[in-house]
N, C-alpha and C. Protein backbone atom coordinates (compact mmCIF):
# COMPACT_ATOMS: atom_id res chain seq x y z
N UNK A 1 -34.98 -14.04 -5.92
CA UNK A 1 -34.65 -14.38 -4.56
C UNK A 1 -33.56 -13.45 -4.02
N UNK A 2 -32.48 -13.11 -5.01
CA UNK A 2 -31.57 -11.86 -4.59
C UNK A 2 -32.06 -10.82 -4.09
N UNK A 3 -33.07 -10.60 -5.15
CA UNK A 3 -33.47 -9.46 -4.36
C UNK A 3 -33.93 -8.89 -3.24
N UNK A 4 -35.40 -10.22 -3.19
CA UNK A 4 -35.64 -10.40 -2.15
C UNK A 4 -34.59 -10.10 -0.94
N UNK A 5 -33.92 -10.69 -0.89
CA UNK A 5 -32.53 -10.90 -0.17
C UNK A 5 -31.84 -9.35 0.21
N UNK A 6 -31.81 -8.51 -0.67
CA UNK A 6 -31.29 -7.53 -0.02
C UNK A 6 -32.23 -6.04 -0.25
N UNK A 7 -33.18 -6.50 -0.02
CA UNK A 7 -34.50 -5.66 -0.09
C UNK A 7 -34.84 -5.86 1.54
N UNK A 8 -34.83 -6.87 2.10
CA UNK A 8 -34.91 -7.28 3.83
C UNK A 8 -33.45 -6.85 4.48
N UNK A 9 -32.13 -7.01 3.88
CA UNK A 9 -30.94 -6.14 4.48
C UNK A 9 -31.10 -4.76 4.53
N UNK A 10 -31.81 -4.23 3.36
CA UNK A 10 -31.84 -2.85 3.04
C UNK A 10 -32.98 -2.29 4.30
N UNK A 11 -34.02 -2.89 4.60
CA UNK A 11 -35.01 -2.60 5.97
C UNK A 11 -34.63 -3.24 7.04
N UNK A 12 -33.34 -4.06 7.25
CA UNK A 12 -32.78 -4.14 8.57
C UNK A 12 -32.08 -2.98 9.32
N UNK A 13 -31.05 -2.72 8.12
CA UNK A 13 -30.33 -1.56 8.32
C UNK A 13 -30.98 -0.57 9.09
N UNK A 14 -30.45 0.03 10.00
CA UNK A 14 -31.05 1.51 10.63
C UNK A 14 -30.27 2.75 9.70
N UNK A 15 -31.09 3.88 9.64
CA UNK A 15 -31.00 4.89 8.81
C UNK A 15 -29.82 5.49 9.54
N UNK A 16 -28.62 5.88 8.45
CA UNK A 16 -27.52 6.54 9.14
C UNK A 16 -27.89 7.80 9.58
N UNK A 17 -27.58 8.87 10.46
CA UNK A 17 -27.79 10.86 11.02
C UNK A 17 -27.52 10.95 9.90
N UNK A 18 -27.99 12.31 9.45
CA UNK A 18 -27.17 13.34 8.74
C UNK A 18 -25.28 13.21 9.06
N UNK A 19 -24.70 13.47 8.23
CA UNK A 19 -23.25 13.93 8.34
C UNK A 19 -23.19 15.09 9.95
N UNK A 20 -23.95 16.09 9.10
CA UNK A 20 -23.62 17.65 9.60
C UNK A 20 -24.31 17.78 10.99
N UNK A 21 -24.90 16.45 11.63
CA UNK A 21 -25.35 16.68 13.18
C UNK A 21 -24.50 15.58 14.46
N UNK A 22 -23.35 14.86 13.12
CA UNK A 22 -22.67 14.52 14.02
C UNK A 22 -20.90 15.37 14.42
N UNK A 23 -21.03 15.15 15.55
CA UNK A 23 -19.60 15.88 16.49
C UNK A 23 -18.51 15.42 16.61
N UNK A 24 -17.73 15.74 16.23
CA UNK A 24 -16.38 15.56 15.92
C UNK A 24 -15.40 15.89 16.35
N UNK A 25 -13.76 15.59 17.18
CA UNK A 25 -13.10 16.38 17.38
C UNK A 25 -12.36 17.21 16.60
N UNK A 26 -11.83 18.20 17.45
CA UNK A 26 -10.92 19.01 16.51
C UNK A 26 -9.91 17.66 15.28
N UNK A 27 -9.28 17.86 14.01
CA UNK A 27 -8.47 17.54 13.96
C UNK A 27 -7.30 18.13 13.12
N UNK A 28 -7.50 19.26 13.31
CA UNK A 28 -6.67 20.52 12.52
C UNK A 28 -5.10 20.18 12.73
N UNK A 29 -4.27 19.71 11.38
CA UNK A 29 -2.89 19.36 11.43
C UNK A 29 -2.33 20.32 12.32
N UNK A 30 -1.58 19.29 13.54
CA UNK A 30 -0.46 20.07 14.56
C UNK A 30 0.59 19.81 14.28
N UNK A 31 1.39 21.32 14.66
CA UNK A 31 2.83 21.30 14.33
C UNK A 31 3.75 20.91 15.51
N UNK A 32 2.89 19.92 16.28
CA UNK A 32 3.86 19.71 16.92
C UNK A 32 4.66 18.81 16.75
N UNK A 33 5.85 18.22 16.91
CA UNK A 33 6.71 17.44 15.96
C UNK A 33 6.10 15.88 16.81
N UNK A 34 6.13 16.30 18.27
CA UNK A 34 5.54 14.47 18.79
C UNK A 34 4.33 13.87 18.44
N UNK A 35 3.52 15.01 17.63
CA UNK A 35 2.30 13.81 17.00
C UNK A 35 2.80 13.56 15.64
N UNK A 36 3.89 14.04 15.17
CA UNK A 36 3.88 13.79 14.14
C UNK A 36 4.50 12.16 13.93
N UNK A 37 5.43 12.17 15.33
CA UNK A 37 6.79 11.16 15.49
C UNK A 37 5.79 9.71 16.01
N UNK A 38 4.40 10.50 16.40
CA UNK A 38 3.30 9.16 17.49
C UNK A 38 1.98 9.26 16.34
N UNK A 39 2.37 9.59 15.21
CA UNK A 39 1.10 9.52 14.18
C UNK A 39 1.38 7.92 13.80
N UNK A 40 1.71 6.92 13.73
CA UNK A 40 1.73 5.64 13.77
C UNK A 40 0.78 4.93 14.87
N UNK A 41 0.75 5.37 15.96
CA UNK A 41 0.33 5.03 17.12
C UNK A 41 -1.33 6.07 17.22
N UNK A 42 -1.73 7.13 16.74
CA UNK A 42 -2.52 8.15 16.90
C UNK A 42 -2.58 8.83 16.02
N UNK A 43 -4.37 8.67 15.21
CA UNK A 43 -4.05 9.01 13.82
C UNK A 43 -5.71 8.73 13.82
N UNK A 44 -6.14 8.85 12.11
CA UNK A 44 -7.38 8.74 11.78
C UNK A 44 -7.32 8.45 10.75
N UNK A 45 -8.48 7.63 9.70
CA UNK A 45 -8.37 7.43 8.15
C UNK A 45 -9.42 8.25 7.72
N UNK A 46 -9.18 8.26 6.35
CA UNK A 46 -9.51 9.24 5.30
C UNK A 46 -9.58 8.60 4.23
N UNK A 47 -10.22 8.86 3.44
CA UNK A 47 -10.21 8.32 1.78
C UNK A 47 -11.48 9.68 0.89
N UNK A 48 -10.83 9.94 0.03
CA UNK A 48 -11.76 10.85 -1.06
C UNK A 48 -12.89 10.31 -1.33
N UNK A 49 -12.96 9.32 -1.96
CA UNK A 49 -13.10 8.41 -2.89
C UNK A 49 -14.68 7.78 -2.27
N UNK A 50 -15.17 8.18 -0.56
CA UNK A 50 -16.30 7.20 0.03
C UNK A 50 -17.22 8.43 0.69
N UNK A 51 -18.53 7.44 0.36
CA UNK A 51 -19.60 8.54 1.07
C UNK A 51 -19.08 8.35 2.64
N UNK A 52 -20.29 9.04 3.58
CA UNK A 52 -20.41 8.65 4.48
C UNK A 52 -20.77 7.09 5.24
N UNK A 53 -21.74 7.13 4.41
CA UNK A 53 -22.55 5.74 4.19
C UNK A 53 -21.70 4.72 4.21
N UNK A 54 -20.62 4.48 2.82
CA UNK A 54 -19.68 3.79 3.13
C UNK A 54 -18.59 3.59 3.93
N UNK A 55 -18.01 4.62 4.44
CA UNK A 55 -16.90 5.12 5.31
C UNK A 55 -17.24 4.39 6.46
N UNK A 56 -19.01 4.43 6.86
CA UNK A 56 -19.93 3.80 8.39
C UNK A 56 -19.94 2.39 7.69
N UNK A 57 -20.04 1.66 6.78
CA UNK A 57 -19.85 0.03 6.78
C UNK A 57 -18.32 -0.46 6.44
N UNK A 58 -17.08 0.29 5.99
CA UNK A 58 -15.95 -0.04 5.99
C UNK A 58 -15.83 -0.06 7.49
N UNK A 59 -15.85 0.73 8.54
CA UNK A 59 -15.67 1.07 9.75
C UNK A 59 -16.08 -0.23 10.52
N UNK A 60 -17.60 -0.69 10.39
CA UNK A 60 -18.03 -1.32 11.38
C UNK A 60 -17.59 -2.52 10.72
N UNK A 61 -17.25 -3.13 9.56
CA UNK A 61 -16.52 -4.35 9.25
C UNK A 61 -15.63 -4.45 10.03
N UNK A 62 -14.31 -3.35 9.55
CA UNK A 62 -12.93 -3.68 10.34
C UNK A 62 -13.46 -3.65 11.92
N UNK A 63 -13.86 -2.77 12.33
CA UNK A 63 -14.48 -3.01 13.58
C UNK A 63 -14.91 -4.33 14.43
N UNK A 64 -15.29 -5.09 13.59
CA UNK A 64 -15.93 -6.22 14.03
C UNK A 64 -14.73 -7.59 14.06
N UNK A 65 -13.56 -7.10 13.76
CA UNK A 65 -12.31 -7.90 13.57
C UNK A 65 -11.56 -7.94 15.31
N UNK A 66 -12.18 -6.45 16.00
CA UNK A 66 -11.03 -6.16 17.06
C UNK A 66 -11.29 -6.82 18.34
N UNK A 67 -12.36 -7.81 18.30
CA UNK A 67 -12.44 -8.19 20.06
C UNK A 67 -11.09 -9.20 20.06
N UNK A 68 -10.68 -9.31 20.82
CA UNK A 68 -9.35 -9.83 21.22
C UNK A 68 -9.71 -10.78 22.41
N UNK A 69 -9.04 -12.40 22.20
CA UNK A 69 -9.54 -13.49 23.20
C UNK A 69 -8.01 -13.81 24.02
N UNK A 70 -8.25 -14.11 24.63
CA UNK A 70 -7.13 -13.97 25.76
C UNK A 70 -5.90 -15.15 25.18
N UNK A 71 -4.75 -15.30 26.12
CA UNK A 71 -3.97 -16.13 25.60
C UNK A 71 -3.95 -17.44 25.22
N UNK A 72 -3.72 -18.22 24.37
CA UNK A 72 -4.29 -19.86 24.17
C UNK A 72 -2.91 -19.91 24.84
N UNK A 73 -3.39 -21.46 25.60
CA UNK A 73 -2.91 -22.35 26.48
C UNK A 73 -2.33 -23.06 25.88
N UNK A 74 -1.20 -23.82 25.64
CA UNK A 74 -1.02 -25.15 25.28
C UNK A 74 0.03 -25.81 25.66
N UNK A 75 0.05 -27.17 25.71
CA UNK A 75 0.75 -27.92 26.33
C UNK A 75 2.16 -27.72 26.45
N UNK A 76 3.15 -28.27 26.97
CA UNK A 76 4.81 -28.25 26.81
C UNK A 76 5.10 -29.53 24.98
N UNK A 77 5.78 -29.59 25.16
CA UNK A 77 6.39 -30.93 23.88
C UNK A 77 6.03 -32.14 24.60
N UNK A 78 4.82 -32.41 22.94
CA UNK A 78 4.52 -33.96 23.24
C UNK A 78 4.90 -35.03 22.01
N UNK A 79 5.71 -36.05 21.84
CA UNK A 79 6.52 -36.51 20.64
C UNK A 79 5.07 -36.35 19.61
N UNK A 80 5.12 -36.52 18.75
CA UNK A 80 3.83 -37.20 17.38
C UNK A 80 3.54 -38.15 18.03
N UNK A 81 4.09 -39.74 17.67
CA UNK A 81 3.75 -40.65 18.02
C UNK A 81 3.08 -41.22 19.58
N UNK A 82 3.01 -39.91 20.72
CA UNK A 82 2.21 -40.28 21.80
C UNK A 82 0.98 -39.26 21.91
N UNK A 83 0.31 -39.83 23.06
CA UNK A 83 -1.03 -39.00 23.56
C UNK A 83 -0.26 -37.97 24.13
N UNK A 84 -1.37 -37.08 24.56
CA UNK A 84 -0.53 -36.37 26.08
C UNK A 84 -1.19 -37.01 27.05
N UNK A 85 -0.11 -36.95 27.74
CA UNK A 85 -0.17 -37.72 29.02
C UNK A 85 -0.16 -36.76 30.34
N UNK A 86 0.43 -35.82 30.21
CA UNK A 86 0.40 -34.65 31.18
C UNK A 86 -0.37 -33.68 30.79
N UNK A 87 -1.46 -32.89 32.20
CA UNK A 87 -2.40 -32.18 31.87
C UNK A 87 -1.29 -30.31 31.64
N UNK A 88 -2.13 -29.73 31.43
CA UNK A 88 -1.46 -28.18 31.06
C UNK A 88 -1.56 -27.75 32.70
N UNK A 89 -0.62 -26.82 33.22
CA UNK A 89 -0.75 -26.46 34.08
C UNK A 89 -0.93 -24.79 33.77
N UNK A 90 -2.17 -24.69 34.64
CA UNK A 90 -2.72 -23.08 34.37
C UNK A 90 -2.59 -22.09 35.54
N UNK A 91 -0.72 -21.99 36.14
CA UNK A 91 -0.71 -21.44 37.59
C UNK A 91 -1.09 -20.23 37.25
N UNK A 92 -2.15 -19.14 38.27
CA UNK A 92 -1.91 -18.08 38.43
C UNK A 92 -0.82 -17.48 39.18
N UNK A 93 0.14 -18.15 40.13
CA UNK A 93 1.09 -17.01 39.80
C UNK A 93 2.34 -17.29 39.44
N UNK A 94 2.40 -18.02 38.14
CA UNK A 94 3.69 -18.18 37.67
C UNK A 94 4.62 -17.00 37.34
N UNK A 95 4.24 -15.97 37.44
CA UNK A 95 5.37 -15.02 36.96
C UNK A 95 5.49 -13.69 37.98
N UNK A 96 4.60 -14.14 39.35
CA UNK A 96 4.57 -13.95 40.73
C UNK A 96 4.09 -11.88 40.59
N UNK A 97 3.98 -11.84 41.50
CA UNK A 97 3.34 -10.06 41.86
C UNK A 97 3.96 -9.40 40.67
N UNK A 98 5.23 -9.24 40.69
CA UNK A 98 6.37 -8.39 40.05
C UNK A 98 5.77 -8.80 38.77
N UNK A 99 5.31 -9.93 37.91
CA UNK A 99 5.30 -10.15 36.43
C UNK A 99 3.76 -9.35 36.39
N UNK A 100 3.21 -9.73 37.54
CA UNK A 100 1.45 -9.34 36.98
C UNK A 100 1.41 -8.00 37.55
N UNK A 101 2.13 -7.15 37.73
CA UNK A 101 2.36 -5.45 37.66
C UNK A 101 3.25 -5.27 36.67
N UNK A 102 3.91 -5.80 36.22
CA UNK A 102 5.11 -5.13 34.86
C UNK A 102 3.47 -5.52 33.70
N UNK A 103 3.04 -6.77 34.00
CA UNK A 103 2.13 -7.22 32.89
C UNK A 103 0.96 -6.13 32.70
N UNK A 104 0.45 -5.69 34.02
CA UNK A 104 -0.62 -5.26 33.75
C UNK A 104 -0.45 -3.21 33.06
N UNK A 105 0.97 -3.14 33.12
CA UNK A 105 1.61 -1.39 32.20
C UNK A 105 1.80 -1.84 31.27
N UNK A 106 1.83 -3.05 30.53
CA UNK A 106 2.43 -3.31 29.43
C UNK A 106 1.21 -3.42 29.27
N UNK A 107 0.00 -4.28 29.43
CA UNK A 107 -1.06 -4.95 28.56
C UNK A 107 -1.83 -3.98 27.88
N UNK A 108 -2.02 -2.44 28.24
CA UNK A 108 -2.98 -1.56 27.34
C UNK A 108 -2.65 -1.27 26.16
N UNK A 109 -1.26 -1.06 26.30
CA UNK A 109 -0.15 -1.28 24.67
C UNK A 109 -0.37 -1.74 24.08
N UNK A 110 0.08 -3.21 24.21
CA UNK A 110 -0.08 -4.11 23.67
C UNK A 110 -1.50 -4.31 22.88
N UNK A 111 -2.29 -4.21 23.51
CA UNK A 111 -3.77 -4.39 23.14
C UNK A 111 -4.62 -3.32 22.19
N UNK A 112 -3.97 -1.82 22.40
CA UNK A 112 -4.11 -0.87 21.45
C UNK A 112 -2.93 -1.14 20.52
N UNK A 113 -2.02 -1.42 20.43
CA UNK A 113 -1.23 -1.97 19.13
C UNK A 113 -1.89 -3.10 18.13
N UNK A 114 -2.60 -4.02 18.73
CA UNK A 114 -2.88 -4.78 18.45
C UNK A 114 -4.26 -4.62 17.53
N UNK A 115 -5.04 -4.16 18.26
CA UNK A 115 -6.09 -3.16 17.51
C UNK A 115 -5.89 -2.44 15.74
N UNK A 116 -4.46 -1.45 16.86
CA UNK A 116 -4.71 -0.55 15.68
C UNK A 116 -3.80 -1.46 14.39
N UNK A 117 -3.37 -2.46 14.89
CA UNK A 117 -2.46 -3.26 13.23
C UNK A 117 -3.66 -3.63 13.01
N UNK A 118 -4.46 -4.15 13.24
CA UNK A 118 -5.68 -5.12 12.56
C UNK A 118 -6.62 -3.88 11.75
N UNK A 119 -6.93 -2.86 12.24
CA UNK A 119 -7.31 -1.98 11.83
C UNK A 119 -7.01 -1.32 10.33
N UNK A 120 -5.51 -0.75 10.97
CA UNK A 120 -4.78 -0.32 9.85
C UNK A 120 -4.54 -1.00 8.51
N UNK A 121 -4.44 -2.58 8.90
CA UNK A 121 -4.41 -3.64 7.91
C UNK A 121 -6.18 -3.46 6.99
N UNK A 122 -6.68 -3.57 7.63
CA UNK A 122 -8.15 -3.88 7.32
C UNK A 122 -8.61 -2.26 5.91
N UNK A 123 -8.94 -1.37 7.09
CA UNK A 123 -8.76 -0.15 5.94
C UNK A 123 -8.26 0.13 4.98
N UNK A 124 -6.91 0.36 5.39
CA UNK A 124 -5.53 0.19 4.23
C UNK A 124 -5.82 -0.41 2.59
N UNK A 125 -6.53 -1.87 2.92
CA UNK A 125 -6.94 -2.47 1.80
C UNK A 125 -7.87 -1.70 1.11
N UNK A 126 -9.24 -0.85 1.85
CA UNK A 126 -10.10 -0.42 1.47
C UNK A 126 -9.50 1.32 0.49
N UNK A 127 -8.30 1.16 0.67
CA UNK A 127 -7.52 2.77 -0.14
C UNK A 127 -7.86 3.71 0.90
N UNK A 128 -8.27 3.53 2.62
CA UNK A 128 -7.77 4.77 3.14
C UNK A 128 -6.47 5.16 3.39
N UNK A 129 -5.77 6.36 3.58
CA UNK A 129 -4.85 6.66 4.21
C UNK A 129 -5.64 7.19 5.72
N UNK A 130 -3.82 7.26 6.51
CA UNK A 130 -3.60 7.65 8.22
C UNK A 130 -3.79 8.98 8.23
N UNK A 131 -3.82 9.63 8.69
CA UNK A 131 -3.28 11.01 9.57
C UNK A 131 -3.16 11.29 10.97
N UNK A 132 -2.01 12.44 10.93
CA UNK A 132 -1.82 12.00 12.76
C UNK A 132 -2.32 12.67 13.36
N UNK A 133 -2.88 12.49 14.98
CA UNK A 133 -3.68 13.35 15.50
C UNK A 133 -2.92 13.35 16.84
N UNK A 134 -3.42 14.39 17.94
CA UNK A 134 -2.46 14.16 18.83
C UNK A 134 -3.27 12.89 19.74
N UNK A 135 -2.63 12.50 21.11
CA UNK A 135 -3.06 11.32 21.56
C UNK A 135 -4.56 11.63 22.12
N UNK A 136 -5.20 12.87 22.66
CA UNK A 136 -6.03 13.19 23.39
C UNK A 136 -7.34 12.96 22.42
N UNK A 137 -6.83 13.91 21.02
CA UNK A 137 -7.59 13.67 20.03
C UNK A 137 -8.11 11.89 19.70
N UNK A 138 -7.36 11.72 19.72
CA UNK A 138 -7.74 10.02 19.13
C UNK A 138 -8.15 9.17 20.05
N UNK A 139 -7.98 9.52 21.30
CA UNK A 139 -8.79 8.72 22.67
C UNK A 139 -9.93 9.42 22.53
N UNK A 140 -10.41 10.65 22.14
CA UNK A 140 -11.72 11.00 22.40
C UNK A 140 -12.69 10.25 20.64
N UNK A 141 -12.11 10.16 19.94
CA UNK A 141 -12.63 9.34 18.50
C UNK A 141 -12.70 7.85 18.80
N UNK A 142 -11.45 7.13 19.86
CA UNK A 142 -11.83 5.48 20.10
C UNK A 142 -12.36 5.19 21.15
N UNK A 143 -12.66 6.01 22.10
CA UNK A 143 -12.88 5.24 23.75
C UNK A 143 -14.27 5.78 23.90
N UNK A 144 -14.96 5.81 23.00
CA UNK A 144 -16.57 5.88 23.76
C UNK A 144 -17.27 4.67 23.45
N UNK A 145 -18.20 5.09 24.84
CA UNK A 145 -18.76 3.10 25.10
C UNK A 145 -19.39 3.19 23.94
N UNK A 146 -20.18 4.35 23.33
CA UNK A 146 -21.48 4.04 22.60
C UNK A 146 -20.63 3.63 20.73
N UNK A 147 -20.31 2.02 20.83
CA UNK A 147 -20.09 1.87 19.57
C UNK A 147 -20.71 2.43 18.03
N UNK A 148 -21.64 2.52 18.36
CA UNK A 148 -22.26 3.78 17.09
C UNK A 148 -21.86 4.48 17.00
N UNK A 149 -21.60 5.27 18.25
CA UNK A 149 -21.28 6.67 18.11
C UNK A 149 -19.98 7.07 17.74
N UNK A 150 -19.10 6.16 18.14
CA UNK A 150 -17.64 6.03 17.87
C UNK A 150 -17.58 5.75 15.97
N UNK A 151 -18.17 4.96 16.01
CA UNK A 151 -17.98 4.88 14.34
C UNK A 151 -18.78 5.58 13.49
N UNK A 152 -19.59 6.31 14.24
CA UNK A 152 -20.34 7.69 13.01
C UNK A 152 -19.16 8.78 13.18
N UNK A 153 -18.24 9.32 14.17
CA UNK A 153 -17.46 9.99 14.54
C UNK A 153 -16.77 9.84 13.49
N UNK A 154 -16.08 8.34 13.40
CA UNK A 154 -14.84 8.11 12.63
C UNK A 154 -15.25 8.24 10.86
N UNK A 155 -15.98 7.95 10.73
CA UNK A 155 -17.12 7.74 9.57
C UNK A 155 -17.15 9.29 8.79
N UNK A 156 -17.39 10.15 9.82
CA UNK A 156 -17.79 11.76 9.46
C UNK A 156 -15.99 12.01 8.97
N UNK A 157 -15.55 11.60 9.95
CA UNK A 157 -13.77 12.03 9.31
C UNK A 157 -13.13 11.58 8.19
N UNK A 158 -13.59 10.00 7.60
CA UNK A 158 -12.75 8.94 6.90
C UNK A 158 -13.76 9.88 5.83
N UNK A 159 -14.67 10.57 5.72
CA UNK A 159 -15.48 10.76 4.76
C UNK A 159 -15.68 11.93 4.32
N UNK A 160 -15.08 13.22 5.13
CA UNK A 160 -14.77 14.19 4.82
C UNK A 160 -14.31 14.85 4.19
N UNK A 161 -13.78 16.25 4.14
CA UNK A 161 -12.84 17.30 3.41
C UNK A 161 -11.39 16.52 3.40
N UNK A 162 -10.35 16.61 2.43
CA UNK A 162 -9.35 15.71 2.52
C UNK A 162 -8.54 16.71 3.48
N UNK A 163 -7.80 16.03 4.42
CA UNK A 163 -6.77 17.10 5.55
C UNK A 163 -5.85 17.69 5.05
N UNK A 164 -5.34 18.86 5.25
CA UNK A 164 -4.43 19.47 4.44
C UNK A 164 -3.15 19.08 5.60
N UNK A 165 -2.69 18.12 5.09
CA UNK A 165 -1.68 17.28 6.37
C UNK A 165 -0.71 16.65 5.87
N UNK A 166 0.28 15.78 5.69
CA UNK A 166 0.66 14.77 5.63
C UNK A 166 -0.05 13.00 6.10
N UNK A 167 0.89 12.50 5.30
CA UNK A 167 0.17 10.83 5.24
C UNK A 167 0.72 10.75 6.25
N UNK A 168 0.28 9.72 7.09
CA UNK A 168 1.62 8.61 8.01
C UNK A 168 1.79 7.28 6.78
N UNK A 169 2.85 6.94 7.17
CA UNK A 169 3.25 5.92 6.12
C UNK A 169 3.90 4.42 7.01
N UNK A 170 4.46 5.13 8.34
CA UNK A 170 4.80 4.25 9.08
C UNK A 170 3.78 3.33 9.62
């Protein structure tokens, strides 16, 4: 029955490209000192140790960790021993124009921070290391719609020649 079992995963799966027909950005170690200081923030993984093959299902695991659900709501202080008795109040503009323009420069941060800890956490376990890339570089490896394509990208890199670079460690 195991087998069975992953004899039908094995013909679900779609066949990964070749390595060598997917496109990649540059990521040739820069000397410039601010990617080195924003390689925490802008960066790529690597590991010796994984095919391609694997590099594309470590990827789309952690991957599948990053949708992010908006803020939970919850009440003010209600003792133990009672119900709540008062409903939650859900004002939109409690923190008026000024909070939802400071909010809305802060929220891409936040949300690519947030990402990349879950990320970094996730891999990390799997024995990749970081490397830093500059910021342009690493928006063109995370921001394409076509989720495949983004993780055969990352996949071709985590699975590659090892970088003749430094780690990030931060």
């Amino acid at each position: 029955m195991l087998a069975a079992a992953q004899a039908n995963a094995q013909e679900a799966a779609p066949a990964l490209p070749d390595p060598a027909t997917v496109e990649v950005p540059d990521v040739t170690p820069s000397a410039d000192p601010k990617v080195r200081e924003e390689g925490y923030k802008f960066y790529y993984f690597h590991s010796p140790d994984v095919s391609f093959a694997e590099a594309y299902q470590d990827l789309k695991e952690c991957r599948a960790y990053l949708p992010m659900s908006g803020p939970v709501k919850v009440p003010g202080f209600i003792p133990w021993d009672e119900t709540q008795r008062r409903r939650t109040i859900e004002s939109p503009g409690m923190f008026g124009l000024v909070g939802y323009a400071i909010g809305a420069l802060i929220q891409p941060k936040v949300e690519r921070g947030v990402r990349s800890n879950k990320m970094r956490r996730c891999m990390g376990t799997r024995g990749y290391v970081r490397y830093a890339i500059p910021e342009a570089t690493w928006e063109k490896l995370n921001d394409d719609k076509d989720e495949g394509a983004l993780i055969l990208k990352q996949a071709k890199l985590a699975s590659g020649p090892a970088p003749r670079d430094e780690v990030v460690t931060k």
